[in-house]
N, C-alpha and C. Protein backbone atom coordinates (compact mmCIF):
# COMPACT_ATOMS: atom_id res chain seq x y z
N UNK A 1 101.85 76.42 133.55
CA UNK A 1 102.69 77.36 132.81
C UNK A 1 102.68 76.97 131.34
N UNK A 2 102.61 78.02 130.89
CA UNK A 2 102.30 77.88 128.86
C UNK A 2 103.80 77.47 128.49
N UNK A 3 103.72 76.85 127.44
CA UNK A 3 104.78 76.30 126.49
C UNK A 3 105.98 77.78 126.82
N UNK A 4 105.29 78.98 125.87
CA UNK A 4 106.25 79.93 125.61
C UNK A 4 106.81 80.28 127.20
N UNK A 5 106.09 80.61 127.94
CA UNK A 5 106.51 80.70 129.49
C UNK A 5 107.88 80.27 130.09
N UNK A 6 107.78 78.54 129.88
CA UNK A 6 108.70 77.67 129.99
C UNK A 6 110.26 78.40 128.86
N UNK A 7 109.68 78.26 127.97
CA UNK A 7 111.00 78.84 126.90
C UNK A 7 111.57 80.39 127.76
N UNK A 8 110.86 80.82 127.94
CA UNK A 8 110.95 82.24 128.56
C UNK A 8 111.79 82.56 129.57
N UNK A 9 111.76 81.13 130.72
CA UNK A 9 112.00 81.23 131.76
C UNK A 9 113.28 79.70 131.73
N UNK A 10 113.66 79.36 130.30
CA UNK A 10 114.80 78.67 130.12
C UNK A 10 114.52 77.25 130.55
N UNK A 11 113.27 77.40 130.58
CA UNK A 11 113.03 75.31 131.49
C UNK A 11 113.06 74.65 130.10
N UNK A 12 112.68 75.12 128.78
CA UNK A 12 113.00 74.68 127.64
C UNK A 12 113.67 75.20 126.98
N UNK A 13 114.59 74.84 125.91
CA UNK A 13 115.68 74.97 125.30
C UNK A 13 115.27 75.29 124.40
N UNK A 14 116.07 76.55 123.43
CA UNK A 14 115.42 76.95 122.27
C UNK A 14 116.56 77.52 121.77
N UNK A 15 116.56 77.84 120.17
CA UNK A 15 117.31 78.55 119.58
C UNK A 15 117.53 79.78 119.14
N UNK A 16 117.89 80.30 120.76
CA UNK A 16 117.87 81.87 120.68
C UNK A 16 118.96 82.69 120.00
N UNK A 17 117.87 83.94 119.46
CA UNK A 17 118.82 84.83 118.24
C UNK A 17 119.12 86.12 119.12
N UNK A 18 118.19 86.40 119.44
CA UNK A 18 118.10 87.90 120.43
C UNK A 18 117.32 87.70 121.77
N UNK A 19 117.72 88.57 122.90
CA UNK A 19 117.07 88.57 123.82
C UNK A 19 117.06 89.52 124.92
N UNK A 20 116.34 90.05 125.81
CA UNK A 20 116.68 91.62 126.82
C UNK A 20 116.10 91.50 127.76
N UNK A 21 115.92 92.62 128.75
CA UNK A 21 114.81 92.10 129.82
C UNK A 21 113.43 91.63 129.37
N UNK A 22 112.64 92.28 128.35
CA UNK A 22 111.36 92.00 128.64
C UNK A 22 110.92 91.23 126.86
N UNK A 23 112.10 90.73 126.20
CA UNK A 23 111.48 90.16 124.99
C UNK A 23 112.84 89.06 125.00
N UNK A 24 112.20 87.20 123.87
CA UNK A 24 113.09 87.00 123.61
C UNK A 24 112.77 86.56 122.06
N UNK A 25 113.56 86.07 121.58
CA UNK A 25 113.46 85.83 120.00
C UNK A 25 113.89 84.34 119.46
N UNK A 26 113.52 83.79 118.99
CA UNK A 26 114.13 81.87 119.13
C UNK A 26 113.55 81.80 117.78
N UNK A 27 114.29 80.55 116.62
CA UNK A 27 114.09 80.17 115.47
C UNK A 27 112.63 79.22 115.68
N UNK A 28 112.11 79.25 115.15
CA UNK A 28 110.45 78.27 114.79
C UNK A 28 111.15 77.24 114.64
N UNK A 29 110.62 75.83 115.02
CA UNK A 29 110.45 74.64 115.16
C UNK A 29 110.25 73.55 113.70
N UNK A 30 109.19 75.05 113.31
CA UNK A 30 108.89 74.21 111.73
C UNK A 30 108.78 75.78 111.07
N UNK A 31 110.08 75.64 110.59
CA UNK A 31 110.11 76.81 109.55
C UNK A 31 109.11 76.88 108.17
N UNK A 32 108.75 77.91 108.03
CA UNK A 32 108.05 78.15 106.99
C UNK A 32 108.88 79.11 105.88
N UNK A 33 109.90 79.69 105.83
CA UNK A 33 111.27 80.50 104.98
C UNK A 33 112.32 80.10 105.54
N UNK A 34 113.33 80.56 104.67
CA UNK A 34 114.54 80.66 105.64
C UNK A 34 114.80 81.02 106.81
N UNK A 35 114.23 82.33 106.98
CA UNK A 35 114.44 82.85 108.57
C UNK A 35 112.60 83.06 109.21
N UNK A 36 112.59 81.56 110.02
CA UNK A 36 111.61 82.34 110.57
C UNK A 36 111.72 82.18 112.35
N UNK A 37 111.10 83.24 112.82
CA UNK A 37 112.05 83.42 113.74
C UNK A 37 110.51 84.43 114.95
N UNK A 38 110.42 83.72 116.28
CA UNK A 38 109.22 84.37 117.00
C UNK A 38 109.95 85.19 118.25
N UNK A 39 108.93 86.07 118.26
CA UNK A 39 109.46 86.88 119.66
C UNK A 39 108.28 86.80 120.47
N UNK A 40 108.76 86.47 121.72
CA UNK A 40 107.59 86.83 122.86
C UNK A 40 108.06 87.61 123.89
N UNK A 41 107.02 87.75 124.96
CA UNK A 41 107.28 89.07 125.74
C UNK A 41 107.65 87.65 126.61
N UNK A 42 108.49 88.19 127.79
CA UNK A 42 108.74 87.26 128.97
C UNK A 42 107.88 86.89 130.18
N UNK A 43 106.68 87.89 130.23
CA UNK A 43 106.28 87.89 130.79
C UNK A 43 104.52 87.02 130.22
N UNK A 44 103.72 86.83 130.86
CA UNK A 44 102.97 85.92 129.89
C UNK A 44 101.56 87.02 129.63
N UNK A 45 101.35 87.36 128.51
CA UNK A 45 100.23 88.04 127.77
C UNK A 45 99.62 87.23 126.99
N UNK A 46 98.07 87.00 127.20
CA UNK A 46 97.58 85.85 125.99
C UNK A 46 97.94 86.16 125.14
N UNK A 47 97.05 87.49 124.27
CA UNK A 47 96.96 88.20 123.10
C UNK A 47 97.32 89.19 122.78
N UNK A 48 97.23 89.88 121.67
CA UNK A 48 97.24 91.19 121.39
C UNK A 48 96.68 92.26 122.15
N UNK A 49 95.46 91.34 121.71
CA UNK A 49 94.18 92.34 122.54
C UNK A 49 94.17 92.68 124.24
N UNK A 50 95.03 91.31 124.84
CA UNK A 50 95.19 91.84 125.65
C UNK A 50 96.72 92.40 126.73
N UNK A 51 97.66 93.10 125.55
CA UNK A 51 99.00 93.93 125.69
C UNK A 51 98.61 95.12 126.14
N UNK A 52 99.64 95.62 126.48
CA UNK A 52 99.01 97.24 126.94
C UNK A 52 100.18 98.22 125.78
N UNK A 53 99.89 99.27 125.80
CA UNK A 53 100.56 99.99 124.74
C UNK A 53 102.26 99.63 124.62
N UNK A 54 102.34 100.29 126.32
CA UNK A 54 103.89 100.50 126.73
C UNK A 54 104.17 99.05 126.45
N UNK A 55 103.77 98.21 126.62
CA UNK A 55 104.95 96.37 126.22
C UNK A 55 104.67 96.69 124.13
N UNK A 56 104.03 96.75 123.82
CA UNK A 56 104.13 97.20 122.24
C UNK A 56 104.99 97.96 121.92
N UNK A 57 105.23 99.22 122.33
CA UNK A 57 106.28 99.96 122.29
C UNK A 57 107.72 99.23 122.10
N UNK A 58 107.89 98.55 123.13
CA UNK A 58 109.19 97.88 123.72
C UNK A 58 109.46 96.59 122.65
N UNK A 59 108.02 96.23 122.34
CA UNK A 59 108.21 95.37 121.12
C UNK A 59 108.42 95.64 119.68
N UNK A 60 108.59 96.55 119.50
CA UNK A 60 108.29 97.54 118.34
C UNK A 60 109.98 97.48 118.32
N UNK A 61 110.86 98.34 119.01
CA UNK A 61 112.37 98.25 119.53
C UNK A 61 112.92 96.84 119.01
N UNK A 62 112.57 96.15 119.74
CA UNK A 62 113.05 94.53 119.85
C UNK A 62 113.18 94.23 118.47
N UNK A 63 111.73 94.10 118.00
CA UNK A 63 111.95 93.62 116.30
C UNK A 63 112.26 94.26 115.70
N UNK A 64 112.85 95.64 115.52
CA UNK A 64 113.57 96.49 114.27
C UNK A 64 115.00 96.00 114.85
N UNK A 65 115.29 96.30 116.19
CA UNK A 65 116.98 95.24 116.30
C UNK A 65 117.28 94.18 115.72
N UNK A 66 116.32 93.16 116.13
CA UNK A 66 116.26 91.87 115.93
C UNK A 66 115.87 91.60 114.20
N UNK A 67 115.48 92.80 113.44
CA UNK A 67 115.39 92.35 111.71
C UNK A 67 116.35 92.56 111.49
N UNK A 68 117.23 94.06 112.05
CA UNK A 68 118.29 94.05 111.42
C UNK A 68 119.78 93.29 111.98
N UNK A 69 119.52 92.99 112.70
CA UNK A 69 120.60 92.23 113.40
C UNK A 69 120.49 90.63 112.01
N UNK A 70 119.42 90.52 111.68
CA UNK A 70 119.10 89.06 110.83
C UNK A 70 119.74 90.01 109.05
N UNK A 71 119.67 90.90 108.85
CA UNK A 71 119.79 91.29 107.25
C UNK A 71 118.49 91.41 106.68
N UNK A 72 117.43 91.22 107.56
CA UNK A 72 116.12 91.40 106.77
C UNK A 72 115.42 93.06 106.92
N UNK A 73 115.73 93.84 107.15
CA UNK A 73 115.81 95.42 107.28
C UNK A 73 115.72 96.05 105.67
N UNK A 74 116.54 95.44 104.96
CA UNK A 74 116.78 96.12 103.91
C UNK A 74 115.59 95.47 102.23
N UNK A 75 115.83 94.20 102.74
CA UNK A 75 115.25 93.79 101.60
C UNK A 75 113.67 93.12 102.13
N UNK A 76 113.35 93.00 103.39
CA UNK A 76 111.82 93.27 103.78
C UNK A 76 111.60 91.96 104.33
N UNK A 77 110.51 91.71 104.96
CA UNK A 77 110.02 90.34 105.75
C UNK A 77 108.53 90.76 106.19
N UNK A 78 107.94 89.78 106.84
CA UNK A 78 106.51 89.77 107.46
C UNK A 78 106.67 89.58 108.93
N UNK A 79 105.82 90.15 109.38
CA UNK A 79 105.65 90.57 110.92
C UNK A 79 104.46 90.28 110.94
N UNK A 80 103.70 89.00 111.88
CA UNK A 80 102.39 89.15 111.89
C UNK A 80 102.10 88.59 113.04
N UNK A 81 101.24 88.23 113.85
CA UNK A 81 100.70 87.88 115.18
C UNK A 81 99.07 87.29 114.68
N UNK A 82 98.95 85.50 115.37
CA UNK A 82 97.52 85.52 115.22
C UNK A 82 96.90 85.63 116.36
N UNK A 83 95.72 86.12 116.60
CA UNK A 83 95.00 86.39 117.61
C UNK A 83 93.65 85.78 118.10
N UNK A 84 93.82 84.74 119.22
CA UNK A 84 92.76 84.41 119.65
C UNK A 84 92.58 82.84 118.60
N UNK A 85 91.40 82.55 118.91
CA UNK A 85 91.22 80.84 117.93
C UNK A 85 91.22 81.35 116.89
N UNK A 86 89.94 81.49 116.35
CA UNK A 86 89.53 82.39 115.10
C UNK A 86 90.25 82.96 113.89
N UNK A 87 91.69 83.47 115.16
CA UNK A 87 92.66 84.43 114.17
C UNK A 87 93.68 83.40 113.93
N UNK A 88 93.54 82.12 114.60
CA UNK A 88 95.28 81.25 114.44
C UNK A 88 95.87 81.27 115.22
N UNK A 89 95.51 81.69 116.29
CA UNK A 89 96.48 81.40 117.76
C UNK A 89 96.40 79.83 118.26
N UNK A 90 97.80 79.19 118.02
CA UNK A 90 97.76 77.72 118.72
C UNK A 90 98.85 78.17 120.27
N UNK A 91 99.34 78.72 120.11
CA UNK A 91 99.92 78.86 121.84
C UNK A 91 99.34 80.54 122.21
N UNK A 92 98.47 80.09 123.31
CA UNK A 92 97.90 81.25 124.01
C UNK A 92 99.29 82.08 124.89
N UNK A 93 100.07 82.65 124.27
CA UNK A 93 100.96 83.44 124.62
C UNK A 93 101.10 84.28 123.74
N UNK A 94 101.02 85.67 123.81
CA UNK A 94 101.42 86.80 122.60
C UNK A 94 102.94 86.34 121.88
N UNK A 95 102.72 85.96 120.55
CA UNK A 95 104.24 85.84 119.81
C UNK A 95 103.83 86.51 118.67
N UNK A 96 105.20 86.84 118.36
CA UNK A 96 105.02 87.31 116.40
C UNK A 96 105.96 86.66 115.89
N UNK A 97 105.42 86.39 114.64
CA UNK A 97 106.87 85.42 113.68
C UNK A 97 106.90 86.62 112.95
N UNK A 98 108.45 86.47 112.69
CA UNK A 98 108.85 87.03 111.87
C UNK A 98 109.76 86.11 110.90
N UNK A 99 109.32 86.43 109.29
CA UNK A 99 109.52 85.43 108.64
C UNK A 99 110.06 86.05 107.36
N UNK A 100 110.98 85.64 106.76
CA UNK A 100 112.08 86.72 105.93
C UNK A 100 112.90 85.68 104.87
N UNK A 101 114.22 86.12 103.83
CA UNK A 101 115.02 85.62 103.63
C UNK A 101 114.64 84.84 102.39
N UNK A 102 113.60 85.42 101.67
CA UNK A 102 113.17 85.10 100.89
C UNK A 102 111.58 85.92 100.16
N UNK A 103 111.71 85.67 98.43
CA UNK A 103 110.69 86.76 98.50
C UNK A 103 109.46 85.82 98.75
N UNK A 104 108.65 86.42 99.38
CA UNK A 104 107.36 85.54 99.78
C UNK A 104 105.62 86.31 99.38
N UNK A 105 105.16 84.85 99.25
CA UNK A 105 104.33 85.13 98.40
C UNK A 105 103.17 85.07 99.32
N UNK A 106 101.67 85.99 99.12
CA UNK A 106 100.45 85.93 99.82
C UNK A 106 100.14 84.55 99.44
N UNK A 107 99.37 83.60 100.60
CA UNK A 107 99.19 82.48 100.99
C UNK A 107 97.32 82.79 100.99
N UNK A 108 96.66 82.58 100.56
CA UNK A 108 95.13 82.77 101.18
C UNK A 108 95.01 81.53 101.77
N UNK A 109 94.30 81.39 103.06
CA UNK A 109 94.06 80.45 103.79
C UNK A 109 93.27 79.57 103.37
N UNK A 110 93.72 78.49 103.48
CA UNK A 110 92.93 77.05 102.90
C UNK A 110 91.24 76.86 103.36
N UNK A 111 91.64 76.78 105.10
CA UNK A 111 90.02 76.54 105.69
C UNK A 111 89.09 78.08 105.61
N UNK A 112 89.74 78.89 104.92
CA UNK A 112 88.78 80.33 105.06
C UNK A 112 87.77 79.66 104.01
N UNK A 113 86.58 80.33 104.72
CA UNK A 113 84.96 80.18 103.80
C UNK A 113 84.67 81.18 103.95
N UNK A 114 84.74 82.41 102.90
CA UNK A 114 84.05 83.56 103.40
C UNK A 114 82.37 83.70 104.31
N UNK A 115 81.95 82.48 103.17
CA UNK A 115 80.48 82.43 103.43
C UNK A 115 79.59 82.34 104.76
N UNK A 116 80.62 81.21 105.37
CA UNK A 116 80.81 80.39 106.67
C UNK A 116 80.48 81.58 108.07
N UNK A 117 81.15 82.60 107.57
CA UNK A 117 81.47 84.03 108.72
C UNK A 117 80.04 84.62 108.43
N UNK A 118 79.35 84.31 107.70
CA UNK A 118 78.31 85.41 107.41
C UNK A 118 76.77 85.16 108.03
């Protein structure tokens, strides 16, 4: 059973903000803003790629509650998901951080080599 799984299913302890049948929401470990903050589905989906519409949908719900329930609705935040190795996925469980509470600035990735991909 994957890390997020365990959190999912309460065998690990976390610092939950929001939560419903099929999503929950817990503060990051190692914050990167003030509020940063991941949601996963409860059920275990590696990736993006492999969600099906209807759990997107339901996730879509979750995080407009869950921004505005935080105060980040109004004055804006980042929503992003990495996907797969390649994209930055270190726990093979679909999560998105959502990361807010401050204005934040584009980061270009350190190990990117454009060249490298070509």
């Amino acid at each position: 059973m994957c890390l997020f799984c365990k959190i999912a299913n309460k065998e690990i302890s976390s610092n939950i903000e929001l939560e419903n049948e099929d999503f929950i929401a817990f503060h990051d470990i190692n914050p990167i803003a003030p509020i940063h903050l991941l949601v996963i589905p409860k059920v275990h989906v590696e990736n993006f790629q492999k969600a099906s519409p209807k759990l997107m949908a339901k996730a879509t719900s979750f995080i407009q509650e869950l921004t505005i329930k935080m105060g980040l609705d109004s004055d804006g935040y980042r929503l992003l998901t990495n996907n797969g190795e390649n994209g930055g996925q270190e726990v093979m469980h679909l999560h998105f951080h959502i990361v807010g509470g401050t204005r934040l600035k584009w980061v270009h990735l350190s190990d990117n080599n454009p060249k490298a991909a070509i």
